[in-house]
Protein backbone atom coordinates (compact mmCIF):
# COMPACT_ATOMS: atom_id res chain seq x y z
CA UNK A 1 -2.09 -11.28 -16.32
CA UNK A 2 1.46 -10.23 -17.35
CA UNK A 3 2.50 -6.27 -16.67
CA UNK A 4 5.46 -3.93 -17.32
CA UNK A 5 5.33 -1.55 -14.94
CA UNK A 6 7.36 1.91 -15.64
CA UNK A 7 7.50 3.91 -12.41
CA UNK A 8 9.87 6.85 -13.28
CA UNK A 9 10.93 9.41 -10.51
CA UNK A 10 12.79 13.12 -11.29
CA UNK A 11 14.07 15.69 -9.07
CA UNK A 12 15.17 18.96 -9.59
CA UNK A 13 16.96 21.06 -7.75
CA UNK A 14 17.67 25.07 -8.16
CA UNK A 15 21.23 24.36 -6.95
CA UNK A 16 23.50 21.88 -7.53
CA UNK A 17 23.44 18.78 -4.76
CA UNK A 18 26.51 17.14 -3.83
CA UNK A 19 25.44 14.26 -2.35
CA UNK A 20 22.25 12.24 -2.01
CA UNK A 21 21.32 9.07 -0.16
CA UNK A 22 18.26 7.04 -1.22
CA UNK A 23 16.06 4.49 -0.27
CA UNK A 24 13.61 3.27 -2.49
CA UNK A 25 10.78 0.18 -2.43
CA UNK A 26 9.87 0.31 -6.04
CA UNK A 27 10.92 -3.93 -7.40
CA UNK A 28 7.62 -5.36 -7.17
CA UNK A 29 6.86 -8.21 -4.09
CA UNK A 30 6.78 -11.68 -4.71
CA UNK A 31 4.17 -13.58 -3.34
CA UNK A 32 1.94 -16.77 -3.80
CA UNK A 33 -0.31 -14.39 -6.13
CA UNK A 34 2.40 -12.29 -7.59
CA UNK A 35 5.45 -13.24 -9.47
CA UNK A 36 8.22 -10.28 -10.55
CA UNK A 37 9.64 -11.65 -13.35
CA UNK A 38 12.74 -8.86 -14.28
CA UNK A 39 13.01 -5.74 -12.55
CA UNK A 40 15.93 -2.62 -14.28
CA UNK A 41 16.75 -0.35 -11.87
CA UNK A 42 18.09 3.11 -13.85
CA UNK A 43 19.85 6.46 -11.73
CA UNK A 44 20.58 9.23 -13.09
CA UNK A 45 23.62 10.54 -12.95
CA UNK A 46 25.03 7.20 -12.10
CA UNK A 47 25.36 5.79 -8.25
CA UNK A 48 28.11 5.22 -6.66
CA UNK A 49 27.10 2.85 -3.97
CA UNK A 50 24.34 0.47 -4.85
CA UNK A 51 23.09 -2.30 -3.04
CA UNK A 52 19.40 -4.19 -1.95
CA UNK A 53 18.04 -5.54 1.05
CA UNK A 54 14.81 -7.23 2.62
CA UNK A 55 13.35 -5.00 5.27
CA UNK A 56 11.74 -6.62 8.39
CA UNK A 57 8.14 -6.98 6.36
CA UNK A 58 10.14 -8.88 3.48
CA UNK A 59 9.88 -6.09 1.20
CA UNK A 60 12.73 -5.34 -1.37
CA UNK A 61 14.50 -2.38 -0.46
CA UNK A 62 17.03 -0.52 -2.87
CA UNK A 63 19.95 1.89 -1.05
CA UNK A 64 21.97 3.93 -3.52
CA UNK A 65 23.70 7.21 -3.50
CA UNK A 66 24.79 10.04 -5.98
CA UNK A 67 28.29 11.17 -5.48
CA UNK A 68 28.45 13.62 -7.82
CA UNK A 69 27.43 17.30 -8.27
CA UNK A 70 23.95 17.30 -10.30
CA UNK A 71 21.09 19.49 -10.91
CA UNK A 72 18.68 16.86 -11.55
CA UNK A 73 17.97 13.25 -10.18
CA UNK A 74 15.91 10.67 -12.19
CA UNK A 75 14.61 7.31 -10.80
CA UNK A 76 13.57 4.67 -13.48
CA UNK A 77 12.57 0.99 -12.54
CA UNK A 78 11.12 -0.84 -15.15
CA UNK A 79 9.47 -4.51 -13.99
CA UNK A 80 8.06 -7.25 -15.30
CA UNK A 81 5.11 -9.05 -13.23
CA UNK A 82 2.86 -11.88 -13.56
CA UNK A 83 -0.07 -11.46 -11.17
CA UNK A 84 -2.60 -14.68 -10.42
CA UNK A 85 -5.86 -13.76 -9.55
CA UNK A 86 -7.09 -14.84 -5.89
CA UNK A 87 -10.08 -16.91 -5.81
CA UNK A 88 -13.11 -15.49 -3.87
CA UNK A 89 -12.65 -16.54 -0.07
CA UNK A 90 -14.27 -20.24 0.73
CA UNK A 91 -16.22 -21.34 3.58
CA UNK A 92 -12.73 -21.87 5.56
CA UNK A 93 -13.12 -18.63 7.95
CA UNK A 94 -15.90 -16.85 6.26
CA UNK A 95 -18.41 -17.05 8.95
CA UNK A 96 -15.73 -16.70 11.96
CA UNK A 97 -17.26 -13.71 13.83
CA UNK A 98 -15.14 -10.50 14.43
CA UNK A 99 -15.31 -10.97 18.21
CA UNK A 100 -13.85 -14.35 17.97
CA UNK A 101 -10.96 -13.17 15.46
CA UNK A 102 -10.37 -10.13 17.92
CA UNK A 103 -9.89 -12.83 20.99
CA UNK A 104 -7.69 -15.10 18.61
CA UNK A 105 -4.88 -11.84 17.74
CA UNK A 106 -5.21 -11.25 21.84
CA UNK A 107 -4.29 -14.83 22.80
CA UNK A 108 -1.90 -15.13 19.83
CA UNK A 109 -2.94 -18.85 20.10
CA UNK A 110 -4.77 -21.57 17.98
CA UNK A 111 -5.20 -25.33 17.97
CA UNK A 112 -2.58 -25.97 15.11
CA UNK A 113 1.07 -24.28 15.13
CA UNK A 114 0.70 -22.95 11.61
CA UNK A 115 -2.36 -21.14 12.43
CA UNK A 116 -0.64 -20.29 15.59
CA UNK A 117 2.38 -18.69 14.07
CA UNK A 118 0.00 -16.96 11.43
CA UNK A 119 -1.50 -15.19 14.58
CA UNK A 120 1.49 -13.85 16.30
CA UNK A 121 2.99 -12.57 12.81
CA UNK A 122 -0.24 -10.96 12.37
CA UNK A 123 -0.10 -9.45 15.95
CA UNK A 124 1.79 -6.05 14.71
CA UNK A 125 -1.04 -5.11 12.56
CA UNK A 126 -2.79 -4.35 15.86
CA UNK A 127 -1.03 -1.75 16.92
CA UNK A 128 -1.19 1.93 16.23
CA UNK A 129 1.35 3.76 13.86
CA UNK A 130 1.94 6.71 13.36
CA UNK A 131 0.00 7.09 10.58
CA UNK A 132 -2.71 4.69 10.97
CA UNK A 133 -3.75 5.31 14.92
CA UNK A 134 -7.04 4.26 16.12
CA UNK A 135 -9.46 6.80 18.44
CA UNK A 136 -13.00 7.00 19.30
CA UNK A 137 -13.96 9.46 16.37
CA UNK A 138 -12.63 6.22 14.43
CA UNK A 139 -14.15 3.68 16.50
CA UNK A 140 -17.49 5.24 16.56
CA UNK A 141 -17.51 5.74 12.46
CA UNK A 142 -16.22 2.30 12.15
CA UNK A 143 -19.05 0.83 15.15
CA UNK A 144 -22.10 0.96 12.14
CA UNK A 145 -20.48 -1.89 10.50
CA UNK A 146 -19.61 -4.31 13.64
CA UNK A 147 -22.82 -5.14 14.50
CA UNK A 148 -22.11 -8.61 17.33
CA UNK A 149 -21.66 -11.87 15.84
CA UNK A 150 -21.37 -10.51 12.39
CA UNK A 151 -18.27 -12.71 10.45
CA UNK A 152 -14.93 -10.03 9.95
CA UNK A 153 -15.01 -10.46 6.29
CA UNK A 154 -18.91 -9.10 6.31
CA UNK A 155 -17.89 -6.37 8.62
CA UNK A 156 -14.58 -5.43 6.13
CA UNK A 157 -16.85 -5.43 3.15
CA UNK A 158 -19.45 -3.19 4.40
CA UNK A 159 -16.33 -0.90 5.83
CA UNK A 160 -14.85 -0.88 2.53
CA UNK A 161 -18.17 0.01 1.18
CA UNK A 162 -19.53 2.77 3.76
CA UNK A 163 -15.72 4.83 2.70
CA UNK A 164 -16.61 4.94 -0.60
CA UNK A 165 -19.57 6.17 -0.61
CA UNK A 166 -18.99 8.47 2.46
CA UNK A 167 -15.74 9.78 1.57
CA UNK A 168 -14.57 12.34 -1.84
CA UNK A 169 -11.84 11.37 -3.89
CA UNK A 170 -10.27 14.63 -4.12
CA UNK A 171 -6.66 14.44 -4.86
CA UNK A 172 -5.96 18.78 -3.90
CA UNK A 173 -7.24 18.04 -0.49
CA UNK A 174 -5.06 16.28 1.33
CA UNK A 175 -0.87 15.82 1.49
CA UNK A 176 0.67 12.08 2.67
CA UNK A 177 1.03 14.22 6.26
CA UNK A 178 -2.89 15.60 6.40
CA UNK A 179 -3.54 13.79 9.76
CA UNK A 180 -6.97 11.33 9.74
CA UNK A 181 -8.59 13.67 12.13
CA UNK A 182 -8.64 16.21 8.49
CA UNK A 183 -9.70 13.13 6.02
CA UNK A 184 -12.39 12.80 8.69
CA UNK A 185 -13.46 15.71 9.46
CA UNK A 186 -13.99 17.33 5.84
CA UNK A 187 -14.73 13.61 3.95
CA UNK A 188 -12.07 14.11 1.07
CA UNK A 189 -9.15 12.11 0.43
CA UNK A 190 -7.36 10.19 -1.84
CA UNK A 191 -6.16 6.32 -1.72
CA UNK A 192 -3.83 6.63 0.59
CA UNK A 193 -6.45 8.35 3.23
CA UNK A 194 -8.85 6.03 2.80
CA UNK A 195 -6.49 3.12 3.10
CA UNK A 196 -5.27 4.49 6.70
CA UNK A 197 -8.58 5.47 7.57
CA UNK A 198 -9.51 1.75 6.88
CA UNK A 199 -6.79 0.47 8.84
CA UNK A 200 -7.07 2.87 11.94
CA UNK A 201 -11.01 1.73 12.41
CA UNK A 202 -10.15 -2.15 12.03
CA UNK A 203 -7.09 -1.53 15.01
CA UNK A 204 -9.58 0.39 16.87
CA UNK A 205 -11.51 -3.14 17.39
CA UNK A 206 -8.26 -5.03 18.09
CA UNK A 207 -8.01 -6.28 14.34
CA UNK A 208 -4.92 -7.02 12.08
CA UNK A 209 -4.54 -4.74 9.40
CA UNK A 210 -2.17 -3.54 7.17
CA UNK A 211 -0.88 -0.93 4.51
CA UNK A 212 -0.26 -1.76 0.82
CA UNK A 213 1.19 -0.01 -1.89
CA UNK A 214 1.21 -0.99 -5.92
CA UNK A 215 -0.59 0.13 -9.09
CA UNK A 216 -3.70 -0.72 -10.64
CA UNK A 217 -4.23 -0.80 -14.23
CA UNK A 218 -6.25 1.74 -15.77
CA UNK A 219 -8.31 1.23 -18.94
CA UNK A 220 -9.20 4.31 -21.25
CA UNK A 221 -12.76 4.76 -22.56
CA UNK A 222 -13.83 2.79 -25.85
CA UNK A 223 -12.09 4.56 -28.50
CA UNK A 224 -9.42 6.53 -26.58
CA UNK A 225 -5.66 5.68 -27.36
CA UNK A 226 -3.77 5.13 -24.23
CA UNK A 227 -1.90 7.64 -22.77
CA UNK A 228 1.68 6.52 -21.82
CA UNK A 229 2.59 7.41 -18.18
CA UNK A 230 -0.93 8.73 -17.23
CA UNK A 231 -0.78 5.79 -14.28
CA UNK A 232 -0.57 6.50 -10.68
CA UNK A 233 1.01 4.64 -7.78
CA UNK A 234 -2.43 3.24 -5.69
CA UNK A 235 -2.92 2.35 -2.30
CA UNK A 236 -4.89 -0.20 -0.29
CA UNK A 237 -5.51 -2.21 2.68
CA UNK A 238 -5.62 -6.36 3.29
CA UNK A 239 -7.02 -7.57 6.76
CA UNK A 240 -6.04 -10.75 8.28
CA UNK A 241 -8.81 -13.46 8.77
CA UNK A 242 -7.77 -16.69 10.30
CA UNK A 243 -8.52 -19.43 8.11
CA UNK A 244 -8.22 -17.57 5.06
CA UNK A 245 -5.19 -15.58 5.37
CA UNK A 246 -4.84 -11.95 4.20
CA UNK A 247 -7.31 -10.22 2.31
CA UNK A 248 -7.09 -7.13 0.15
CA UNK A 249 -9.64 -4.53 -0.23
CA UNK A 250 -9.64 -1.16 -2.13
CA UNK A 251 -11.87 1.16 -0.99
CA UNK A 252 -11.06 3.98 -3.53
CA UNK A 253 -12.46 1.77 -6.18
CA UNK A 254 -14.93 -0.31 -3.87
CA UNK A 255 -13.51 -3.24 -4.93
CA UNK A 256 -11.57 -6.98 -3.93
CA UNK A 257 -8.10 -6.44 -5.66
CA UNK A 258 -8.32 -9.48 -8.14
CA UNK A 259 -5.63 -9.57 -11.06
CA UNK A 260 -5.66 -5.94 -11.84
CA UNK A 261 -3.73 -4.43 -8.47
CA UNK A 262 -0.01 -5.23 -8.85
CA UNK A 263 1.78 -4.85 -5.40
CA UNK A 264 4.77 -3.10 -4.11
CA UNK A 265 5.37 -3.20 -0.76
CA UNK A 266 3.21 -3.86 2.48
CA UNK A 267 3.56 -2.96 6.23
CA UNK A 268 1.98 -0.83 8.87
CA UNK A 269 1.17 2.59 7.26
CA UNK A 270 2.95 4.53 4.06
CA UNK A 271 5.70 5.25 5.81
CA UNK A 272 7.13 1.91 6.05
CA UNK A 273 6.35 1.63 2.10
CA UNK A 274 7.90 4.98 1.06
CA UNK A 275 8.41 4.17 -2.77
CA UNK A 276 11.23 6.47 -2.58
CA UNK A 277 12.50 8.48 0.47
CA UNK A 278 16.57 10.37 0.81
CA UNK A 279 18.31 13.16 1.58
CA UNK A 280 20.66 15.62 -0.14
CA UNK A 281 22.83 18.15 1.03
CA UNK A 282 22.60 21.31 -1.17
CA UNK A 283 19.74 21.53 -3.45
CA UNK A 284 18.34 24.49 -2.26
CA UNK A 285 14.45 24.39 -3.44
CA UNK A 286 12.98 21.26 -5.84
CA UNK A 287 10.28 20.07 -7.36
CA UNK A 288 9.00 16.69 -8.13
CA UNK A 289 7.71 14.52 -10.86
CA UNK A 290 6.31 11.35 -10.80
CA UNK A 291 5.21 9.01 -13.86
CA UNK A 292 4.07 5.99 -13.90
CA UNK A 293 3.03 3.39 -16.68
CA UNK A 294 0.77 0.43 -16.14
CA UNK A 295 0.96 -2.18 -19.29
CA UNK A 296 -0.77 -4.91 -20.08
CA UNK A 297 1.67 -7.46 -21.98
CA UNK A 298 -0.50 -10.48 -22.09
């Protein structure tokens, strides 16, 4: 499937800002399943400094700054993706029990290098973050679905499955800084909850996990013209699963990404995928505005 993806940011301020410095992970990844295939990057009023980098989990990063007294700042990337759809998982590492995946990330060894290497990249999906930190009210919530011997991708599917039906999508409950102990405790969320909450129970049994950020296209009911810029940014979760590699699973939609989820970024929690993060002196109050269009060219 072939996208354009129209992710359009605007700030604005009650006074006028002098200077801002940005930081934004908004050009599309490019992957074995993903292919960005032109990417316009728009400020306005005009940047001054502009230049891109690859952060430490290969992500495209964008730094530019505003040198120039404005009221209002407005963010516009416009990409072009091709996105492959993944095959369902074969045999290879279907049936490999959690325990024995658990041991493998501790050792950080296997009986080839590649898988080897595969195992110590995947290592830093183990750890806590700050936004994605396992506990025991985790652990125990997440114990139901690691039952012994049962193979990791059984146990992530019936995770995946147990949030959605467990948890409300309610997008007025929560902020990106409501703390999992909230999503937990009251059952309401949006994607971005239910992708940490995801993430914290897997690290809680010594699993590689990991944050992603992206879109999903959204199709209107039979009869309905599309509504341009009615598109939200989504997030999920992959796990990693020797054998097979990393896995994506969406458990806002209850769902295997296939070629429908178009991704970002990726790394430990949403902070290390901000899609756009700065600072600016003056300003006084704001308000923000997001819009985002999802189409489908071919």
């Amino acid at each position: 499937m072939n996208y354009r993806i129209t992710h359009s940011t605007a700030y604005h301020y009650s006074q006028a800002v002098g200077l801002c410095q940005n930081e934004a992970r908004l050009r599309p990844r490019e992957f074995w399943r993903q292919q960005c295939l032109s990417s316009e990057f728009q400020v306005t009023p005009a940047a001054t400094d502009f230049y891109e980098r690859t952060d430490y989990f290969g992500n495209q990063v964008t730094y530019f700054a505003v040198q120039k007294m404005h009221t209002q700042l407005v963010v516009t990337v416009t990409s072009d993706v091709a996105v492959y759809p993944r095959p369902e998982p074969d045999d290879n590492g279907q049936q490999t029990a959690w325990e024995h995946v658990r041991g493998q990330l501790q050792e950080g060894y296997a009986q080839t290098p590649q898988l080897s290497r595969e195992l110590l990249d995947a290592r830093y999906c183990v750890l806590d973050s700050p936004m994605a930190a396992n506990s025991p009210v985790l652990a125990e919530y997440a114990g139901l679905s690691f039952q012994p011997g049962r193979p990791l991708l059984e146990v992530v599917r019936d995770l995946m499955q147990r949030i959605y039906r467990d948890f409300t999508y309610d997008p007025c409950f929560t902020t990106i800084a409501t703390p999992l102990s909230e999503v937990m405790a009251h059952r309401r969320g949006v994607c971005q909850d239910f992708a940490h909450l995801a993430i914290a129970c897997l690290r809680s049994f010594g699993l590689a996990a990991r944050y992603v950020s992206g879109y999903v296209e959204t199709a209107p009911q039979a009869g309905v013209p599309r509504l341009v810029g009615a598109d939200a940014s989504h997030a999920w979760f992959s796990v990693y699963i020797p054998g097979i590699g990393w896995v994506d699973f969406d458990p806002t939609n209850n769902k295997l990404p296939f070629d429908q989820h178009i991704t970002l970024a990726w790394g430990r929690d949403f902070a290390d995928v901000t899609p756009l993060k700065g600072i600016a002196f003056g300003g006084g109050q704001h308000s923000l505005s997001v819009s985002v269009d999802v189409m489908r060219l071919t």
